[in-house]
Protein backbone atom coordinates (compact mmCIF):
# COMPACT_ATOMS: atom_id res chain seq x y z
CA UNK A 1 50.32 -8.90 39.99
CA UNK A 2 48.56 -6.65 42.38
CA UNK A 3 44.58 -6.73 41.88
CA UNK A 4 43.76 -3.85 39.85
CA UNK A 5 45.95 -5.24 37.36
CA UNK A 6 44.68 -8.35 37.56
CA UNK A 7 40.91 -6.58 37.08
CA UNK A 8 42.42 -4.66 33.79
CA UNK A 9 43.84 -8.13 32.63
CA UNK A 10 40.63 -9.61 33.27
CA UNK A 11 38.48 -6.43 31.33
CA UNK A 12 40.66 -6.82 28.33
CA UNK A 13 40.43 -10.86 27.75
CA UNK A 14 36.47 -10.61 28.18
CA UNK A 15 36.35 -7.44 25.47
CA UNK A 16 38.53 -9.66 23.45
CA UNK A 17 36.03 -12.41 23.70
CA UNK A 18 33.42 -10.59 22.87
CA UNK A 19 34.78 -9.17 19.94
CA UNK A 20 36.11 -12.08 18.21
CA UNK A 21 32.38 -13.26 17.74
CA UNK A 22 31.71 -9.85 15.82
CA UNK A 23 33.12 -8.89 12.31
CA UNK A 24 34.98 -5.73 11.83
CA UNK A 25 32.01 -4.50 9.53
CA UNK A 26 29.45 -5.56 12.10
CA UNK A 27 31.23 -3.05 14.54
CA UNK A 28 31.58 -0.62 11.51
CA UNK A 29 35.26 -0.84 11.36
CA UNK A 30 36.76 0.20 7.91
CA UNK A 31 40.52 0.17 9.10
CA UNK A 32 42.24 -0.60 11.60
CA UNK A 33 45.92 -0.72 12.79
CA UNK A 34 47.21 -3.77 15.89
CA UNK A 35 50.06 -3.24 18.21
CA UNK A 36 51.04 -4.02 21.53
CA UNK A 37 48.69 -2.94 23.85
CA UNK A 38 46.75 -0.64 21.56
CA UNK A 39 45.12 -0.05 18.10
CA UNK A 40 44.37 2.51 15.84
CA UNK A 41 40.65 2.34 14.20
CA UNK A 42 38.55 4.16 11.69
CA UNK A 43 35.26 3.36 12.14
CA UNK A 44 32.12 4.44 9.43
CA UNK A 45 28.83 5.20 11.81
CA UNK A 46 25.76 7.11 10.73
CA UNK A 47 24.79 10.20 12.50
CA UNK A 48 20.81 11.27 11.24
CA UNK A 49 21.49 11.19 7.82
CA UNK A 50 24.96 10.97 6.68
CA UNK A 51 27.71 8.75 7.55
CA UNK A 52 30.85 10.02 9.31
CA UNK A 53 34.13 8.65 9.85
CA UNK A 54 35.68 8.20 13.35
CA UNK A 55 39.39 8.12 14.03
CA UNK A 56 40.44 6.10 17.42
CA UNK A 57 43.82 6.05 18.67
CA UNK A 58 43.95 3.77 22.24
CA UNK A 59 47.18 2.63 23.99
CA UNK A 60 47.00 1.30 27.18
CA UNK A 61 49.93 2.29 29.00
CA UNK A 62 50.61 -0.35 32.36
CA UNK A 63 53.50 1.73 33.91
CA UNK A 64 53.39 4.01 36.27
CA UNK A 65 54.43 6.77 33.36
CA UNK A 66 51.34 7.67 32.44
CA UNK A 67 51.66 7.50 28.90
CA UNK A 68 48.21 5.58 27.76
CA UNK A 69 46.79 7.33 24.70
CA UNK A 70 42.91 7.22 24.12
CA UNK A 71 42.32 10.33 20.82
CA UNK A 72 38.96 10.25 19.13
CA UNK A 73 38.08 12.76 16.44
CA UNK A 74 35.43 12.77 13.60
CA UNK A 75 35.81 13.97 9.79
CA UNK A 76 33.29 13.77 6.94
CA UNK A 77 35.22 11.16 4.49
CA UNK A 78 37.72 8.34 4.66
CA UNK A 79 40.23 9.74 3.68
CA UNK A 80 40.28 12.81 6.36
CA UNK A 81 40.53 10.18 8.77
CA UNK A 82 42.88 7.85 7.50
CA UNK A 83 45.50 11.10 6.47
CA UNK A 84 45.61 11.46 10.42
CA UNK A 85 47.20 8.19 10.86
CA UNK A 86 49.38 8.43 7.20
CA UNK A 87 50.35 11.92 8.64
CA UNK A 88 51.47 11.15 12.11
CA UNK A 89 53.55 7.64 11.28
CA UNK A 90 55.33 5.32 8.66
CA UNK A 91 52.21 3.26 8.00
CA UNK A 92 54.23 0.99 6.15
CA UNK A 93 56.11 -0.17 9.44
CA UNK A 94 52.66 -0.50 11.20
CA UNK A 95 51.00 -4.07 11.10
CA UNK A 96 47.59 -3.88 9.24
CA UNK A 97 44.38 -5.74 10.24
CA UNK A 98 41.43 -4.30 8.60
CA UNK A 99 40.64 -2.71 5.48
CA UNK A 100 37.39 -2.56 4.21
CA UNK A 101 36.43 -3.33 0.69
CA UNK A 102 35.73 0.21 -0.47
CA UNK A 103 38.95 1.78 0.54
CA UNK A 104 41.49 -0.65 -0.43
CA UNK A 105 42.61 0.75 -3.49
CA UNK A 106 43.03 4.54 -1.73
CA UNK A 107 44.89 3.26 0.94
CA UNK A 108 47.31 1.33 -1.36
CA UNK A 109 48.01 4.20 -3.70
CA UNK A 110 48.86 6.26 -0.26
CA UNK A 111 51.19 3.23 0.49
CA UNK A 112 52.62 3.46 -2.59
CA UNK A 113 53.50 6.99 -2.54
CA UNK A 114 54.62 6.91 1.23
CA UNK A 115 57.28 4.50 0.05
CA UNK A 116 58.14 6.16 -2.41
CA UNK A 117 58.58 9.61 -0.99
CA UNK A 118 60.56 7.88 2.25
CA UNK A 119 62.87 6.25 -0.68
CA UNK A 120 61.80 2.83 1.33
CA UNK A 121 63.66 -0.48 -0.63
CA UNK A 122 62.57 -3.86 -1.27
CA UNK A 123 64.78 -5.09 1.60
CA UNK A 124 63.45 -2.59 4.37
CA UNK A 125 59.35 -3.37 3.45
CA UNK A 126 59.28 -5.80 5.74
CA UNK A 127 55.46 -6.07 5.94
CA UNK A 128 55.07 -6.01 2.49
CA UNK A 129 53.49 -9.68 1.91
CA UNK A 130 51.13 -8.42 5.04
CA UNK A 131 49.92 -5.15 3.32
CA UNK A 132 49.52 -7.54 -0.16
CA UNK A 133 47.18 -9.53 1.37
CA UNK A 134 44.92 -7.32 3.15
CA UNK A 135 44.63 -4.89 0.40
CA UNK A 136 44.50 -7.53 -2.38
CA UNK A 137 47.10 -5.87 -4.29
CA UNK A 138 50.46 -6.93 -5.37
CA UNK A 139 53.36 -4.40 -5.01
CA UNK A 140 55.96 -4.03 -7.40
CA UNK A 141 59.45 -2.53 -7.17
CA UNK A 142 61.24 -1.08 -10.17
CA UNK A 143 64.41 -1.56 -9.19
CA UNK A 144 66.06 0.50 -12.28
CA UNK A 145 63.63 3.81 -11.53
CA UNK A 146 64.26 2.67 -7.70
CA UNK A 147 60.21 2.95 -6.81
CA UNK A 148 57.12 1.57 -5.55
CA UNK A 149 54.42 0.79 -8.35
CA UNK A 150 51.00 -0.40 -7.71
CA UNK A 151 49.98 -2.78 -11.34
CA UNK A 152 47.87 -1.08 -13.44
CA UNK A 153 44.29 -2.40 -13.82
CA UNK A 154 43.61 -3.49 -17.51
CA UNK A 155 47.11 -2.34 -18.47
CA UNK A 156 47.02 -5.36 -21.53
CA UNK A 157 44.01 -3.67 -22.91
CA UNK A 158 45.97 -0.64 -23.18
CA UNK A 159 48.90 -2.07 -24.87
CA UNK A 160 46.60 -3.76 -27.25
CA UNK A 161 44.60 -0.90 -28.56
CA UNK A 162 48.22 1.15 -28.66
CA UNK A 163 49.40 -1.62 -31.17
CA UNK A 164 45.66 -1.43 -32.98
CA UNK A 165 45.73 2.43 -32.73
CA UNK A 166 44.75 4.64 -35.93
CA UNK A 167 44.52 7.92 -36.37
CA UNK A 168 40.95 9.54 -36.93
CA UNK A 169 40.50 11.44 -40.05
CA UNK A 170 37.69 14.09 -38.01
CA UNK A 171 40.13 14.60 -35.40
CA UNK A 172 42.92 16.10 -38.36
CA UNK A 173 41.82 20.29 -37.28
CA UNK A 174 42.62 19.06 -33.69
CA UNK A 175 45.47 17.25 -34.30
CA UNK A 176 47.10 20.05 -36.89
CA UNK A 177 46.16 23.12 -34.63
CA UNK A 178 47.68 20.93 -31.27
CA UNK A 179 51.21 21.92 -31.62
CA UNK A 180 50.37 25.65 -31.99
CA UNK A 181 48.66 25.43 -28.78
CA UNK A 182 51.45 23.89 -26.72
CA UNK A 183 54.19 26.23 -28.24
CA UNK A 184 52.18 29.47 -27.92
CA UNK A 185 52.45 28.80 -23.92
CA UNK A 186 56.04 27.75 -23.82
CA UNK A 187 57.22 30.61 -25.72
CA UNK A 188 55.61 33.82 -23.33
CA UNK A 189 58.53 35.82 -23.22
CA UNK A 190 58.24 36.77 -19.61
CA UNK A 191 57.67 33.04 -18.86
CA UNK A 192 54.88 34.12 -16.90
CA UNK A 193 51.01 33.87 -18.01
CA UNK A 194 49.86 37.28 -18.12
CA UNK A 195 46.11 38.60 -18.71
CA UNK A 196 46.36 38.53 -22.20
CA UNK A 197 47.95 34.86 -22.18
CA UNK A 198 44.89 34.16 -20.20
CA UNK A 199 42.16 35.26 -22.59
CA UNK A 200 43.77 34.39 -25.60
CA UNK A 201 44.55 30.67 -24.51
CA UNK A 202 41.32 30.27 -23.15
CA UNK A 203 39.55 31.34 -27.02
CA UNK A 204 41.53 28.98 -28.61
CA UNK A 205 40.86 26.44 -26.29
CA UNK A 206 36.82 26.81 -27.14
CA UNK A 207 37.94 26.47 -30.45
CA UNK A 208 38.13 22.92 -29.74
CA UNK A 209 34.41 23.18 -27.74
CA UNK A 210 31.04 23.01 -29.03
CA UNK A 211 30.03 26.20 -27.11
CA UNK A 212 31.09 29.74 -27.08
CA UNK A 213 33.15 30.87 -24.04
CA UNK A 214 31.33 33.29 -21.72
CA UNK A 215 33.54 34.46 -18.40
CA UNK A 216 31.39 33.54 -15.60
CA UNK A 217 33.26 36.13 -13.16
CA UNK A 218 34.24 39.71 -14.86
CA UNK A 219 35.55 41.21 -12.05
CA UNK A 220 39.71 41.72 -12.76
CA UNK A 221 40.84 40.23 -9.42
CA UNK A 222 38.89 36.92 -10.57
CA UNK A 223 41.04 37.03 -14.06
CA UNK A 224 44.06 38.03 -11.86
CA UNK A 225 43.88 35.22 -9.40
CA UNK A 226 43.44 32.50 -12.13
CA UNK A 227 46.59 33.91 -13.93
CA UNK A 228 48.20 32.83 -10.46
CA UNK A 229 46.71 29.18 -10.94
CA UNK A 230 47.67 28.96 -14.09
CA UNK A 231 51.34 29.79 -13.67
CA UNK A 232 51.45 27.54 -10.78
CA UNK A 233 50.54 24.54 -12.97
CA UNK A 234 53.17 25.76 -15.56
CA UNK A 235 55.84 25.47 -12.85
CA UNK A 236 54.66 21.96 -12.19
CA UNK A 237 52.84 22.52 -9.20
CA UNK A 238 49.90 19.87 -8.10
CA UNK A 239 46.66 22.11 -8.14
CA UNK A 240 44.12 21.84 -5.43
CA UNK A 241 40.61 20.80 -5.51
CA UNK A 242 39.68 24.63 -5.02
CA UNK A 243 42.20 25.57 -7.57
CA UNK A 244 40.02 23.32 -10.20
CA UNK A 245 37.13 24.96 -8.77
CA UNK A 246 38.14 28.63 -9.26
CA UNK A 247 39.31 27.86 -12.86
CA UNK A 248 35.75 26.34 -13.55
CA UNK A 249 34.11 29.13 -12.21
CA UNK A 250 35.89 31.58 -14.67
CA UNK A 251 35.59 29.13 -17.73
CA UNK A 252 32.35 28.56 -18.04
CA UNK A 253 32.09 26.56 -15.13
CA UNK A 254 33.41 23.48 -17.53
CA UNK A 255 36.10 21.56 -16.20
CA UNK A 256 36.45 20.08 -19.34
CA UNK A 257 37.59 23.54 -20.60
CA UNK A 258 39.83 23.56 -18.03
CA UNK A 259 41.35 20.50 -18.52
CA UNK A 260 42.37 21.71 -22.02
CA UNK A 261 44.09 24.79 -20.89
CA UNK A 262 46.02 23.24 -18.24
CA UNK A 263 47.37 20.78 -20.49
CA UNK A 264 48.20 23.38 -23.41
CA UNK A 265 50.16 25.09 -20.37
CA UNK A 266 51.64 21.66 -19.11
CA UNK A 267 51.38 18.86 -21.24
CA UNK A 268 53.37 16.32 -19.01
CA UNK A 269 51.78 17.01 -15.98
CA UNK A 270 48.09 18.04 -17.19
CA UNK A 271 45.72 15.93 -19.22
CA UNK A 272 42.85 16.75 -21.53
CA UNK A 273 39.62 15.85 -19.68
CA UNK A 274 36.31 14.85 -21.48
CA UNK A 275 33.14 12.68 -21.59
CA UNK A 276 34.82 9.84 -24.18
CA UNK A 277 37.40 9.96 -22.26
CA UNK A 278 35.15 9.50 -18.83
CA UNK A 279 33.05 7.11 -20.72
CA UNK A 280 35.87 4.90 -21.34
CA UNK A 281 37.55 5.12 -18.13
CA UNK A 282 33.82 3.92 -16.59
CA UNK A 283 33.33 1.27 -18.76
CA UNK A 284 37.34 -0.59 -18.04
CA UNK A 285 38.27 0.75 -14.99
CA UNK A 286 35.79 -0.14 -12.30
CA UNK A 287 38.58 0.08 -9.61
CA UNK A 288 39.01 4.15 -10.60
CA UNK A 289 35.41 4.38 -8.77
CA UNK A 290 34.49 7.14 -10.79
CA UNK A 291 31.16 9.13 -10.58
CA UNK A 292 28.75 9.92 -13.23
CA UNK A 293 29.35 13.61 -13.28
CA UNK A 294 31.99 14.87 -16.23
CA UNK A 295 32.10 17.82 -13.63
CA UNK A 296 33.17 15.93 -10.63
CA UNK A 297 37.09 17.53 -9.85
CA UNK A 298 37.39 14.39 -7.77
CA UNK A 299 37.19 12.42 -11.15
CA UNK A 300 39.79 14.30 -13.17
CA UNK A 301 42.39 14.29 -10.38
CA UNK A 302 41.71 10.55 -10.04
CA UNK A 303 42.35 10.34 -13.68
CA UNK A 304 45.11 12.30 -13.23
CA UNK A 305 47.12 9.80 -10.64
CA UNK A 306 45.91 6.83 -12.68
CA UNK A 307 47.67 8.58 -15.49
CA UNK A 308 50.51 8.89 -13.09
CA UNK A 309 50.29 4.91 -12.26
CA UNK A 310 50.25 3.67 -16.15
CA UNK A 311 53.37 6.43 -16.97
CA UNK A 312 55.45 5.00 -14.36
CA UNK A 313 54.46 1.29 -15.44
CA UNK A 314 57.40 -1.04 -17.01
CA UNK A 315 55.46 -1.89 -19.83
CA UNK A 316 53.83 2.41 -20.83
CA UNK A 317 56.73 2.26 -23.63
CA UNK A 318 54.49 -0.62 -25.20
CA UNK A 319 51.66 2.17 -24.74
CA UNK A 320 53.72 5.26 -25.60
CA UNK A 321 55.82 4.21 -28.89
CA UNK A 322 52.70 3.35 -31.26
CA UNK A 323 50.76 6.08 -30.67
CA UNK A 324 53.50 8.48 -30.40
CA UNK A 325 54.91 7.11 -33.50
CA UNK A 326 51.67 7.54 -35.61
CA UNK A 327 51.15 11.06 -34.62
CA UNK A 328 54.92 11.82 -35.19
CA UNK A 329 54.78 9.97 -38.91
CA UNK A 330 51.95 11.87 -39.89
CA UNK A 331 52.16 15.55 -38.49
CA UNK A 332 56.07 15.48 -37.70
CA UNK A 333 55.85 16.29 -34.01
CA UNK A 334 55.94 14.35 -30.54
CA UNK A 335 53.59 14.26 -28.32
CA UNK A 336 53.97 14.07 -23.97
CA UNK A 337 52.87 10.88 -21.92
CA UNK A 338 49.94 12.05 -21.03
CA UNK A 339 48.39 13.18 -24.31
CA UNK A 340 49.34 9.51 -25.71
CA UNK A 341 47.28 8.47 -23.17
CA UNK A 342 43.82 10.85 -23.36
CA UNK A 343 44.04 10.04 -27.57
CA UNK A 344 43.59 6.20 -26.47
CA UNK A 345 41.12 6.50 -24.23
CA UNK A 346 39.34 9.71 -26.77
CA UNK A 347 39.37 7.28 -29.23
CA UNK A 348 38.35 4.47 -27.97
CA UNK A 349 35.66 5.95 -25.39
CA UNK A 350 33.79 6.95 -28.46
CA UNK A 351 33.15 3.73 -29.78
């Protein structure tokens, strides 16, 4: 070993030294990725007075190829940083080390769907029990759908108030007008949402509010760039934060109102968004991390994947059939995943 090796060998034991008498949090580390020779970090520092996130990529490279890797960049949130790393590899083949307390739960759901969109099976997660303990999670794999699923916090207190479910005698103008709502979008004969499919969805949909609609932007090319929203989410498409925001800004600026129109346009993939419904989902599902603001976007598209997690559970069916069943017994119509859903949580959230 010639002697400046021997003085890089020597640099690295002492660092390690040192650093084994300091937690991860101590040195602000939120995440953090081991390999040979290297790591990848994330840590949280404060700069005056907000926090930022750091992302650190170092690989010390002892051939004479040059290859050693030392990236640092800043963002403003977790998850900025942490998409650099879920972007650029397989994080599933990748052997975990650190993740703190408060991001557990994000960086599990982006495991879950980075299996799932890499088609990864049972047999090739080979880190699996690794990622399980670190994240304090327990992966499942539905062998028959052929995915990842994360289990769903509180799912028994779902199925139980499905079996206990009853329909609400002041909810019978919503529940009669509901089918009119959903049919009115599917059958635009153009199968595109025009102007007029804008304004006269949106009136019916403050039917169901306890204010009076006023547009918030009159200018046409406002109108004419939420018509291009709209049909987006009738194709299916996931909407964007900004998306949300331009929508509010027309309606309003209630995302609730939103929520209602979206759904009437695409029941199975948009869900009806309101404060019984964010009330409840505070109150049982601490893990959601929701804020207090029935205007947060970040809220509803939380709800939206947790919607996502309980739909592709083994056990929604248990959820589904009993309220589906009531509503189809008494006004002779079925309703989509999601709405069976929002009327459990509606229901219950106002108790």
């Amino acid at each position: 070993m010639n002697p400046e090796t021997h003085t890089i060998e020597e640099m690295r034991e002492q660092t390690k030294q040192i650093l084994s008498t300091v937690s991860p949090e101590e040195r602000g580390i939120v995440f953090e990725i081991g390999g040979e020779g290297g790591a990848i970090r994330i840590f949280k520092k404060r700069i005056k007075t907000k926090y930022v996130f750091i992302y650190q990529h170092n690989e010390q490279d002892f051939s004479d190829e040059e290859l050693s890797v030392n990236k640092t960049a800043k963002y403003d949130s977790f998850e900025s940083a942490f998409q650099q790393i879920n972007t650029l590899y397989s994080i599933y083949f990748l052997y975990i080390l650190t993740v703190h307390e408060n991001y557990k739960d994000y960086v599990a759901d982006e495991l879950v769907k980075k299996l799932n969109n890499d088609n990864i099976s049972f047999e090739d997660f080979n880190n699996r029990e690794r990622f399980e303990e670190i994240l304090n999670v327990k992966l499942c794999f539905n062998s028959t759908k052929k995915m990842w699923l994360k289990p769903v916090e509180n799912i028994d207190k779902l199925i139980n108030e499905a079996s206990k479910f009853h329909i609400n005698t002041n909810s019978n103008s919503y529940l009669i007008s509901y089918p009119y709502f959903i049919n009115y979008f599917e059958n635009i004969q153009t199968d595109e949402i025009e102007i007029e499919n804008l304004v006269i969805g949106i009136h019916f949909v403050y039917g169901w509010m306890p204010t009076i609609l006023k547009f918030k932007k009159k200018e046409n090319k406002d109108i004419i760039n939420a018509t291009k929203i709209l049909n987006s989410a009738k194709r299916g498409e996931t909407l964007k934060s900004e998306d949300y925001q331009t929508l509010m800004e027309l309606f309003n600026g209630s995302l609730v109102g939103t929520s209602k129109l979206l759904h009437f346009i695409n029941p199975e993939k948009y869900a009806i968004w309101d404060s019984n419904v964010h009330s409840y989902l505070k109150k049982n599902f601490h893990g959601l991390k929701l804020s207090y603001k029935i205007g947060d976007i970040s809220n509803y598209e939380k709800y939206l994947n947790f919607l996502t997690e309980i739909t592709n559970s083994e056990e929604f069916n248990k959820i589904y059939l009993p309220v589906n069943e009531k509503i189809k017994e008494k006004y002779k119509y079925t309703i989509s995943n999601f709405r069976a859903i929002e009327l459990l949580m509606f229901s219950n959230g106002k108790k």
